[in-house]
C-alpha atoms as a PDB file:
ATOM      1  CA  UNK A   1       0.000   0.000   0.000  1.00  0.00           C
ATOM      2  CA  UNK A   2       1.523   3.394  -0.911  1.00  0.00           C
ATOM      3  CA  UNK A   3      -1.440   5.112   0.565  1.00  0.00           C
ATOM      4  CA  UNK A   4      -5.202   4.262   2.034  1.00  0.00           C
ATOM      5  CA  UNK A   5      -6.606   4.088  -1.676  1.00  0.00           C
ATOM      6  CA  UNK A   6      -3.548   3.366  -3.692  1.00  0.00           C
ATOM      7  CA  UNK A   7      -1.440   0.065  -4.086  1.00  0.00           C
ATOM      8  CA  UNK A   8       1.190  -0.827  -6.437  1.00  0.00           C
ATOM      9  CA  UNK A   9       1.678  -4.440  -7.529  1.00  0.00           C
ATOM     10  CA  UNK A  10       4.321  -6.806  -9.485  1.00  0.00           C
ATOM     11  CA  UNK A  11       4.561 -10.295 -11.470  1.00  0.00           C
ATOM     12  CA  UNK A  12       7.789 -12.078 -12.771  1.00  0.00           C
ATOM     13  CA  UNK A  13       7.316 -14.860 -15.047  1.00  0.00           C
ATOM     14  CA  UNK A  14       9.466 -17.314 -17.019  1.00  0.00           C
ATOM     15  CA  UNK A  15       7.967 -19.899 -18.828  1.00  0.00           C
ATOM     16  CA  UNK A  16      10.041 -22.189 -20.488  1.00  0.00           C
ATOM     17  CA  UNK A  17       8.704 -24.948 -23.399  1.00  0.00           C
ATOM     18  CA  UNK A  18      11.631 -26.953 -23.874  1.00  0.00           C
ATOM     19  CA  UNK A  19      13.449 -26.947 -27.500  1.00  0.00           C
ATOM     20  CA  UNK A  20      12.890 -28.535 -30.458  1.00  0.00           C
ATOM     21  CA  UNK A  21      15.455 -29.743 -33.272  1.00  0.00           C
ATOM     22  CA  UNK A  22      13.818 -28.676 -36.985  1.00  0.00           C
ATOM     23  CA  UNK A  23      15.736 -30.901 -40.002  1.00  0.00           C
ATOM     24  CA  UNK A  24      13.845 -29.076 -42.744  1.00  0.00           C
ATOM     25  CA  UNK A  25      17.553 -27.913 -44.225  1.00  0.00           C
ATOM     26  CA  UNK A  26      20.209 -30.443 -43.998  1.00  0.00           C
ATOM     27  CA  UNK A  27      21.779 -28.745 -40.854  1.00  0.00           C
ATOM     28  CA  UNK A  28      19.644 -29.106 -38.045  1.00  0.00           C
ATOM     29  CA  UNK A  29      18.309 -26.197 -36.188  1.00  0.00           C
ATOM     30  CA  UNK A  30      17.758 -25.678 -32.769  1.00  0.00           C
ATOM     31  CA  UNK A  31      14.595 -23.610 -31.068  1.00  0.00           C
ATOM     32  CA  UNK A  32      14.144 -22.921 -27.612  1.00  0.00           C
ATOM     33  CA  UNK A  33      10.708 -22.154 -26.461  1.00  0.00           C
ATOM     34  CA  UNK A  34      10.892 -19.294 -23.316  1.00  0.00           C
ATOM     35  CA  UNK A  35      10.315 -15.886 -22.444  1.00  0.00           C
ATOM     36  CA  UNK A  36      10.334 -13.922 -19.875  1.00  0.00           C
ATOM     37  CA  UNK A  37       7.335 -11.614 -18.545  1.00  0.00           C
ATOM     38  CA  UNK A  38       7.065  -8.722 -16.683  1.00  0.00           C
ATOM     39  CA  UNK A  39       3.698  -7.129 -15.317  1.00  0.00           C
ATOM     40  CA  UNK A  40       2.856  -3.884 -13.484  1.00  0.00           C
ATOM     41  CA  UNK A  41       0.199  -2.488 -11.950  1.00  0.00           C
ATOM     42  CA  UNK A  42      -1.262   0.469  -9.793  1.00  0.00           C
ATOM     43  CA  UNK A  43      -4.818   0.056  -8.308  1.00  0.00           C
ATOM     44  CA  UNK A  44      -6.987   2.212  -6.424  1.00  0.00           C
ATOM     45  CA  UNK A  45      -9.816   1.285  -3.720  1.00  0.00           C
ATOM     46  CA  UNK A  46     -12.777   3.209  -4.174  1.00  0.00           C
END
C-alpha cells in the first residue's frame, strides 16, 4: 500500500517450453521455447 486508496503491484514470469530440433535444411536447427514476462500495476480502492 503506498497510501489508504492506492497500491502498487508486481509479477515475474518465465515460462520455459523446452526446445525442439527442426531438419527441414540439412543442418539441423535448434529452437528454444521461453520468455520472460514482466507485469505492473497500480490500483486504487474506491
Amino acid at each position: 500500500m503506498i497510501s489508504s486508496n492506492w497500491s502498487i503491484k508486481g509479477e515475474y514470469l518465465f515460462v520455459d517450453l523446452g526446445n525442439s530440433e527442426n531438419y527441414k535444411v540439412a543442418i539441423p536447427v535448434k529452437v528454444d521455447y521461453h520468455t520472460n514476462i514482466l507485469r505492473l500495476g497500480v490500483n486504487y480502492r474506491f
